[in-house]
PDB file of N, CA and C in Angstrom:
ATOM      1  N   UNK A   1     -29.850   4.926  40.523  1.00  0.00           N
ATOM      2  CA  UNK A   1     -29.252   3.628  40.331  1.00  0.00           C
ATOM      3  C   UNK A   1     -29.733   3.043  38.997  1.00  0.00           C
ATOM      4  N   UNK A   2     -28.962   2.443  38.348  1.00  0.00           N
ATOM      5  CA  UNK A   2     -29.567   1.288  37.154  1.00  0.00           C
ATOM      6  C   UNK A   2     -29.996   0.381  37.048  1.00  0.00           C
ATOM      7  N   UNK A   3     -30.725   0.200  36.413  1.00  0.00           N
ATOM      8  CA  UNK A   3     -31.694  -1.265  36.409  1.00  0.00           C
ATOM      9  C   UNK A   3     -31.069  -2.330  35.292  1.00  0.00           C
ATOM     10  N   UNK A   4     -31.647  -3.373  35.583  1.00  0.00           N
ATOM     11  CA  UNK A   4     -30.792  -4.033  34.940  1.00  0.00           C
ATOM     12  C   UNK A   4     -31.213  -4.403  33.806  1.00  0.00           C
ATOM     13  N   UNK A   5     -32.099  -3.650  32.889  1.00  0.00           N
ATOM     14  CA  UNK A   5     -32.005  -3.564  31.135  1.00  0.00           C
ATOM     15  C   UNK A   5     -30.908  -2.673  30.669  1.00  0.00           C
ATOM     16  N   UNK A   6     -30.406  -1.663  31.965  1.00  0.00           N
ATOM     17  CA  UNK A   6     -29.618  -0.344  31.174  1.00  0.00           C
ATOM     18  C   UNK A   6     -28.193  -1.194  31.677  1.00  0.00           C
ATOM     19  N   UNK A   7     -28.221  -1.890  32.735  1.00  0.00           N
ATOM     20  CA  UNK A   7     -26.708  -3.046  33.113  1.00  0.00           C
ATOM     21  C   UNK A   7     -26.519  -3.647  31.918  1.00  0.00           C
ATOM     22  N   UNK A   8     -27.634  -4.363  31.386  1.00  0.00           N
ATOM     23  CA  UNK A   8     -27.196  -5.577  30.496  1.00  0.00           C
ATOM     24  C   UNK A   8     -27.072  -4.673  29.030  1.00  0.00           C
ATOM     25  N   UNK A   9     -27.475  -3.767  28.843  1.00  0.00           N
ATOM     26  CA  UNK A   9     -27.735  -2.510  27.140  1.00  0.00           C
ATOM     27  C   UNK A   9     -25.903  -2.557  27.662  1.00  0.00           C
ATOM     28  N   UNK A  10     -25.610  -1.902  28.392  1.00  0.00           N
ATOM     29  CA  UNK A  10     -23.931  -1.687  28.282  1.00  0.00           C
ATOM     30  C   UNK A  10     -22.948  -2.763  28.618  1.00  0.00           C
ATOM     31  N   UNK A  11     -23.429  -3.977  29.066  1.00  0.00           N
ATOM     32  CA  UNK A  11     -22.786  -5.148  29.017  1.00  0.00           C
ATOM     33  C   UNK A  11     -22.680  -5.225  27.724  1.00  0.00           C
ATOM     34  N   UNK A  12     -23.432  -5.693  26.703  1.00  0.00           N
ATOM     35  CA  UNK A  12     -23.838  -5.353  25.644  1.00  0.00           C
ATOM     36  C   UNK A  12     -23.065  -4.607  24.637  1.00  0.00           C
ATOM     37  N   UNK A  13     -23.186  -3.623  25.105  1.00  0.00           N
ATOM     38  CA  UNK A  13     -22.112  -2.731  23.892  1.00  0.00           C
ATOM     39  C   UNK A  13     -20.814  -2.830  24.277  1.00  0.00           C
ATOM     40  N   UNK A  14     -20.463  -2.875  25.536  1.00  0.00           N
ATOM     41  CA  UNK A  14     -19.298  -2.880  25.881  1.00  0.00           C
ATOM     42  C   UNK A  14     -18.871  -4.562  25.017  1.00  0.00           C
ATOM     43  N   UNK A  15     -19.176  -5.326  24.982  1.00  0.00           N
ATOM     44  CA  UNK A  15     -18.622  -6.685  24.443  1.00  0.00           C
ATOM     45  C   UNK A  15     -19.060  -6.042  23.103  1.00  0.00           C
ATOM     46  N   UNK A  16     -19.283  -5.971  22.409  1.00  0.00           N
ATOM     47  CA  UNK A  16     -19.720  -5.548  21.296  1.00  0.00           C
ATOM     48  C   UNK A  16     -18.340  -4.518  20.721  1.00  0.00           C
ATOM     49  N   UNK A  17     -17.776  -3.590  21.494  1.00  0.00           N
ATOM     50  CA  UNK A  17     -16.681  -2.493  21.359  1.00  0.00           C
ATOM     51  C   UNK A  17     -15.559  -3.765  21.446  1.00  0.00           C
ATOM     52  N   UNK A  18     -15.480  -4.436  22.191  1.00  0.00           N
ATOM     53  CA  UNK A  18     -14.331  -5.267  22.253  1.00  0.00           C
ATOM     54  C   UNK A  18     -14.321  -6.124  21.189  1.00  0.00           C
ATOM     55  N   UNK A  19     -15.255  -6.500  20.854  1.00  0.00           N
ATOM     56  CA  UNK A  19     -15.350  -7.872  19.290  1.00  0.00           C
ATOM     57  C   UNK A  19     -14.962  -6.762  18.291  1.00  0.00           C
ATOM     58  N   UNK A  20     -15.262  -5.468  18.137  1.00  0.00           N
ATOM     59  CA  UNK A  20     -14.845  -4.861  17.476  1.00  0.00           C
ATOM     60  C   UNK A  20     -13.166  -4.099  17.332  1.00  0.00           C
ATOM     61  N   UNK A  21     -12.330  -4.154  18.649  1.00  0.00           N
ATOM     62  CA  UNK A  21     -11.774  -3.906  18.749  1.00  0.00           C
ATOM     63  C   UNK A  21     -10.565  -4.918  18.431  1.00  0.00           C
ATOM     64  N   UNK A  22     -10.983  -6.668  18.930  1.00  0.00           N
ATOM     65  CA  UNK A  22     -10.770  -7.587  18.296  1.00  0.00           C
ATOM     66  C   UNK A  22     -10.461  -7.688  16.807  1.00  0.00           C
ATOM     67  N   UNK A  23     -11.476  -7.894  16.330  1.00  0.00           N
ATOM     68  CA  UNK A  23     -11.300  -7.768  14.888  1.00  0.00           C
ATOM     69  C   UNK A  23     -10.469  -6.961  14.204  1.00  0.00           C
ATOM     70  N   UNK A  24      -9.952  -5.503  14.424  1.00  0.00           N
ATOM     71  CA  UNK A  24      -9.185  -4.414  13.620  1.00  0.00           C
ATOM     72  C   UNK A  24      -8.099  -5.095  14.234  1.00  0.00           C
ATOM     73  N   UNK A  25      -8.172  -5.268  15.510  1.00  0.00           N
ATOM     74  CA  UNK A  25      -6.226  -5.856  15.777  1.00  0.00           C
ATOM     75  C   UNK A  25      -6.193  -7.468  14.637  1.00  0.00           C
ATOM     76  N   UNK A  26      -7.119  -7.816  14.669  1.00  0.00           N
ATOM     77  CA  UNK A  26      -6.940  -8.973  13.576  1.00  0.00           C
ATOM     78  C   UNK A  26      -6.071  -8.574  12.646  1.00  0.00           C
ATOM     79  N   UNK A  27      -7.371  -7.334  11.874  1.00  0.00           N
ATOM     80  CA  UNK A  27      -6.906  -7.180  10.593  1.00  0.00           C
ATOM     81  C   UNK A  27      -5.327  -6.777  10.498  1.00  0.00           C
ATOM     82  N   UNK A  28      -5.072  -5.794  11.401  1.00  0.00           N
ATOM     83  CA  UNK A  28      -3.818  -5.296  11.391  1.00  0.00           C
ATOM     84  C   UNK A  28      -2.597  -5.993  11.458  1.00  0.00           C
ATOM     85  N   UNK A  29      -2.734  -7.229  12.044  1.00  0.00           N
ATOM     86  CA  UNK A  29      -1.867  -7.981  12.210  1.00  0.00           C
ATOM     87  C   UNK A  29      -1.906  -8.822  10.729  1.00  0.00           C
ATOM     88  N   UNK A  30      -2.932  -9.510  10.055  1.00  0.00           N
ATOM     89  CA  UNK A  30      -2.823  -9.969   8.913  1.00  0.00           C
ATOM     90  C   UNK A  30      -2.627  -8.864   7.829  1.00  0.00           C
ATOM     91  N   UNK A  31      -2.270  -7.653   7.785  1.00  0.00           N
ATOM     92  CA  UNK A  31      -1.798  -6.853   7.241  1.00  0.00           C
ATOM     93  C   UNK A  31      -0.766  -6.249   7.616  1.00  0.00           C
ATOM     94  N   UNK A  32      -0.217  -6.542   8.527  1.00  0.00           N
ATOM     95  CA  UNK A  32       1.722  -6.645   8.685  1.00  0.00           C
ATOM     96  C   UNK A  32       2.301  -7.667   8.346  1.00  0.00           C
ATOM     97  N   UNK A  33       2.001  -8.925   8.275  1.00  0.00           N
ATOM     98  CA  UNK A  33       2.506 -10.428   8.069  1.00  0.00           C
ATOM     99  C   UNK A  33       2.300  -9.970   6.433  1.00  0.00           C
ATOM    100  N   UNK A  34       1.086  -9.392   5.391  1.00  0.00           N
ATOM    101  CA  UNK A  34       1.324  -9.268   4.166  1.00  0.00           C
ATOM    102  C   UNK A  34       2.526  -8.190   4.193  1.00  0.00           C
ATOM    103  N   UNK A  35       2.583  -7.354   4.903  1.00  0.00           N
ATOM    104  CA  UNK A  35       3.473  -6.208   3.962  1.00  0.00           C
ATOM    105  C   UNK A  35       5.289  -6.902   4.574  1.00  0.00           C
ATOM    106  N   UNK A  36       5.363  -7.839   5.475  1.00  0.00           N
ATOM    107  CA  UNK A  36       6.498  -8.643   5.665  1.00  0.00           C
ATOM    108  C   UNK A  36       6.807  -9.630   5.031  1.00  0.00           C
ATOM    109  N   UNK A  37       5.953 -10.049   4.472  1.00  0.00           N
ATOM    110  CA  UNK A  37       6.539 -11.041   3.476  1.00  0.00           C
ATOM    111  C   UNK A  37       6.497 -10.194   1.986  1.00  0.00           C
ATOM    112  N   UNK A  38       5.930  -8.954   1.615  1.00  0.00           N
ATOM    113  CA  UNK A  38       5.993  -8.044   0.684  1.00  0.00           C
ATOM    114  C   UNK A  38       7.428  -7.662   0.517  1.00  0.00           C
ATOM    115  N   UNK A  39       8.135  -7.637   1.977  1.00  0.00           N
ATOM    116  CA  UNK A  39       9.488  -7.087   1.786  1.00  0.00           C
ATOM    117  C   UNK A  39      10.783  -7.568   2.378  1.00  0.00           C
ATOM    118  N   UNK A  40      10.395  -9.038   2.709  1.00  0.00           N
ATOM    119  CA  UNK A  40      11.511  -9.583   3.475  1.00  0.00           C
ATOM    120  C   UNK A  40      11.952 -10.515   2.328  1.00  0.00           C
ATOM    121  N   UNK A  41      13.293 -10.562   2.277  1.00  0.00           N
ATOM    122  CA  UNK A  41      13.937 -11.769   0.877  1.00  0.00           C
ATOM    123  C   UNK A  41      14.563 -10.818   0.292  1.00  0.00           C
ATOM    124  N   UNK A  42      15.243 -11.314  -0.573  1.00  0.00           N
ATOM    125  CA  UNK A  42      16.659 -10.819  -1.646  1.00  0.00           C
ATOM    126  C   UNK A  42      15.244 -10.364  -2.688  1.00  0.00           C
ATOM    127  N   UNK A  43      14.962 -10.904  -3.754  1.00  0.00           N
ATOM    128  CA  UNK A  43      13.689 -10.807  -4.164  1.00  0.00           C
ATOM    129  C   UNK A  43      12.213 -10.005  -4.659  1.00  0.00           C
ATOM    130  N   UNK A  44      11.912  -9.337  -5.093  1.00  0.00           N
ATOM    131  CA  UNK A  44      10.556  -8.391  -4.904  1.00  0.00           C
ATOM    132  C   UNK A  44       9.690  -9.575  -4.752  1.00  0.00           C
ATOM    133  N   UNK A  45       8.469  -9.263  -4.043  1.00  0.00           N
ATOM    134  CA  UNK A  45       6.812 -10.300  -4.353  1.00  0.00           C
ATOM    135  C   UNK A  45       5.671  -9.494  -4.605  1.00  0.00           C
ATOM    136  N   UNK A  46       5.178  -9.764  -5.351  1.00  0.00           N
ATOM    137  CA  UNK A  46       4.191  -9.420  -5.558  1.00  0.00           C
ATOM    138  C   UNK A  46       3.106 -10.336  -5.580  1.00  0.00           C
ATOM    139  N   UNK A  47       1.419  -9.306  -5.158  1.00  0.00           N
ATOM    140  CA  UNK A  47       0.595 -10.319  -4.560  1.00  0.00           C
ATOM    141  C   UNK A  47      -0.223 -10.923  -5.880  1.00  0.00           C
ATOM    142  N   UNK A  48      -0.769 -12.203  -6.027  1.00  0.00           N
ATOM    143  CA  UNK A  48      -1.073 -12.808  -7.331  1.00  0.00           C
ATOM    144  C   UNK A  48      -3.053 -12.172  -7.328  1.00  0.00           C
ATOM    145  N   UNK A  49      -3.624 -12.635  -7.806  1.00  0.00           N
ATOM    146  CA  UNK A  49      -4.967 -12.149  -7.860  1.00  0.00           C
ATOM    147  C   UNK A  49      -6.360 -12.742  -6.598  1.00  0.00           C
ATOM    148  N   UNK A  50      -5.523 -13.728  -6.177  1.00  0.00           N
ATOM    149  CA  UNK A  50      -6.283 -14.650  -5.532  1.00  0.00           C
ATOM    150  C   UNK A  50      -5.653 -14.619  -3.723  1.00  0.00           C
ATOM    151  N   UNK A  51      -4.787 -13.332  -4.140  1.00  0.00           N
ATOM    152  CA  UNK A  51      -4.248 -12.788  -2.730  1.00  0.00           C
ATOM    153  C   UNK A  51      -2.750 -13.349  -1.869  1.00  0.00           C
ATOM    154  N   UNK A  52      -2.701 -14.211  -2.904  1.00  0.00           N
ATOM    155  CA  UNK A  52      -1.285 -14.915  -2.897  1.00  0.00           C
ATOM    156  C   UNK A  52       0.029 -14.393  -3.181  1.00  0.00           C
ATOM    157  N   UNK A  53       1.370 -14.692  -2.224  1.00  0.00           N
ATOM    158  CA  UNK A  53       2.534 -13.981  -2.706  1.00  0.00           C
ATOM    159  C   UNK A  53       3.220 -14.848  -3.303  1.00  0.00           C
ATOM    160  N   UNK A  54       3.586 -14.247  -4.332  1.00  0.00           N
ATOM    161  CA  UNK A  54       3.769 -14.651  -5.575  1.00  0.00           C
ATOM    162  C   UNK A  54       5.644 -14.054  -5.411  1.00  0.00           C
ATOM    163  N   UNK A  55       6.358 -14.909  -5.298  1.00  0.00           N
ATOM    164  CA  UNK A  55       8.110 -15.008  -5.824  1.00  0.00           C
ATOM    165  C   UNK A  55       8.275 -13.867  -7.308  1.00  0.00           C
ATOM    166  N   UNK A  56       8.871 -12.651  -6.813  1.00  0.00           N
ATOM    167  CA  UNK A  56       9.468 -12.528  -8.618  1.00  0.00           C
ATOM    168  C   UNK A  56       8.740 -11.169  -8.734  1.00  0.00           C
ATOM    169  N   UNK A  57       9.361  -9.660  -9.705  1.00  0.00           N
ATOM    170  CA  UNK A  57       8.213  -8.886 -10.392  1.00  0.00           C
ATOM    171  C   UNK A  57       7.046  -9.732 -11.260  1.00  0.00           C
ATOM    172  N   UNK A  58       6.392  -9.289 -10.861  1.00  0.00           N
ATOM    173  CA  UNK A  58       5.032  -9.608 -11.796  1.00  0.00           C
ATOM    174  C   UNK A  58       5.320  -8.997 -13.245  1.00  0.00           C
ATOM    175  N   UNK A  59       4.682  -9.833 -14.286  1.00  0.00           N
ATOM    176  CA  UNK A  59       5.303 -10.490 -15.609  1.00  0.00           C
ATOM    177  C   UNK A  59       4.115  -8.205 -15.951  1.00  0.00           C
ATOM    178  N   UNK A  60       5.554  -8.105 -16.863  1.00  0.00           N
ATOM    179  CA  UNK A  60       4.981  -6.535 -17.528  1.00  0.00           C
ATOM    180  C   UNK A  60       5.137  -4.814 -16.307  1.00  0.00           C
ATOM    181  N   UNK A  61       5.108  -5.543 -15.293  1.00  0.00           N
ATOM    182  CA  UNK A  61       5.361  -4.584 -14.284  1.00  0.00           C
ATOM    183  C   UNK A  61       6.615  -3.735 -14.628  1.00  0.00           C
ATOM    184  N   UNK A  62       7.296  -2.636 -14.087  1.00  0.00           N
ATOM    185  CA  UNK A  62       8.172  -1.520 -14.109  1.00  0.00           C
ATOM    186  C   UNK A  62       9.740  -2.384 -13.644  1.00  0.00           C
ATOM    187  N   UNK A  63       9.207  -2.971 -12.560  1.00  0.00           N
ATOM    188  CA  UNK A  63      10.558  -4.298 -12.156  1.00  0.00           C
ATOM    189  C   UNK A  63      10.811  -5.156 -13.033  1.00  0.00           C
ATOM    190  N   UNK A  64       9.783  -5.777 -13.654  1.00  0.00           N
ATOM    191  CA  UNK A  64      10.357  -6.482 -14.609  1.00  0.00           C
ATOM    192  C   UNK A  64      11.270  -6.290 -16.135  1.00  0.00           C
ATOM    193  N   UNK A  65      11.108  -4.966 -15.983  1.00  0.00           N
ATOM    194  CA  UNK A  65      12.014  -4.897 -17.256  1.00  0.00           C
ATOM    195  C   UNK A  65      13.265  -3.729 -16.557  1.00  0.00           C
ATOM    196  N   UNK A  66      13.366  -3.817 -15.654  1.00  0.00           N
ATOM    197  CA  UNK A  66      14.762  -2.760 -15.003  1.00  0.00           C
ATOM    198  C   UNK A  66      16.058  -3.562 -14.687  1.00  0.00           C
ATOM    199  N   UNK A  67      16.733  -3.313 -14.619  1.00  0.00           N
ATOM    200  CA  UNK A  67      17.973  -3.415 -15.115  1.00  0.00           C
ATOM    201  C   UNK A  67      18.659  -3.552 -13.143  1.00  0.00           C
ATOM    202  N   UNK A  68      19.893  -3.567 -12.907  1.00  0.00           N
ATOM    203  CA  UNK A  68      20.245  -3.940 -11.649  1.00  0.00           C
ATOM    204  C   UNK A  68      20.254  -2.659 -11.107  1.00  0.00           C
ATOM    205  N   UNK A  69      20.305  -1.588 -11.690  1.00  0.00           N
ATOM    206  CA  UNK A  69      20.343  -0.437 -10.743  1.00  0.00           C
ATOM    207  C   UNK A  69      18.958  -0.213 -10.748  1.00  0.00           C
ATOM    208  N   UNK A  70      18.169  -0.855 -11.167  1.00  0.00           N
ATOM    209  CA  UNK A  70      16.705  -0.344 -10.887  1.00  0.00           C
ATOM    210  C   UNK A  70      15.924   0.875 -11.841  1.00  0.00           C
ATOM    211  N   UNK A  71      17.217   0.928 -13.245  1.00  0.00           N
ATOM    212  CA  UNK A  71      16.573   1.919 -14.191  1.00  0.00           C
ATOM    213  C   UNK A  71      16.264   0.796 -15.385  1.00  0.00           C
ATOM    214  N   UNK A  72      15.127   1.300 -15.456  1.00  0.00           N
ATOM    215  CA  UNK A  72      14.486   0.492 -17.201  1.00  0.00           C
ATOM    216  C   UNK A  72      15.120   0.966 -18.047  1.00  0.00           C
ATOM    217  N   UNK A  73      15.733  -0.435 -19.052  1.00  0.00           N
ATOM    218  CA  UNK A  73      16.662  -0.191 -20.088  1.00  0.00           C
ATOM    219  C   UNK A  73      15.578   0.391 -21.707  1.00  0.00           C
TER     220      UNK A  73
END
């Protein structure tokens, strides 16, 4: 039978696996909401430096100088 330092050691990790398991579904979710607003709109966005989406090719980028079919003139 277990005593209850080895009950509470896996109480313990077990909450510990879940805060962790927590957290990656975080991340994942604030990293679908970026790559949806990356690609939802008429529009390209690109992200600014400070992690912000930014309306428009970014100024010098490959988009910004292409043409409507998407070939650089």
């Amino acid at each position: 039978m277990l005593g209850f330092d080895e009950i509470a050691q896996a109480v313990e990790r077990r909450r510990n696996a879940m805060k962790a398991l927590d957290d990656a579904i975080t991340e994942l979710q604030v990293a679908q909401r970026l790559l949806d607003d990356l690609t939802i709109g008429s529009c390209p966005r690109t992200l600014t430096s400070a992690g912000r989406v930014a309306a428009g090719p970014a100024e010098g980028s490959l988009s910004s100088s292409a043409g409507p079919d998407g070939v650089r003139a």
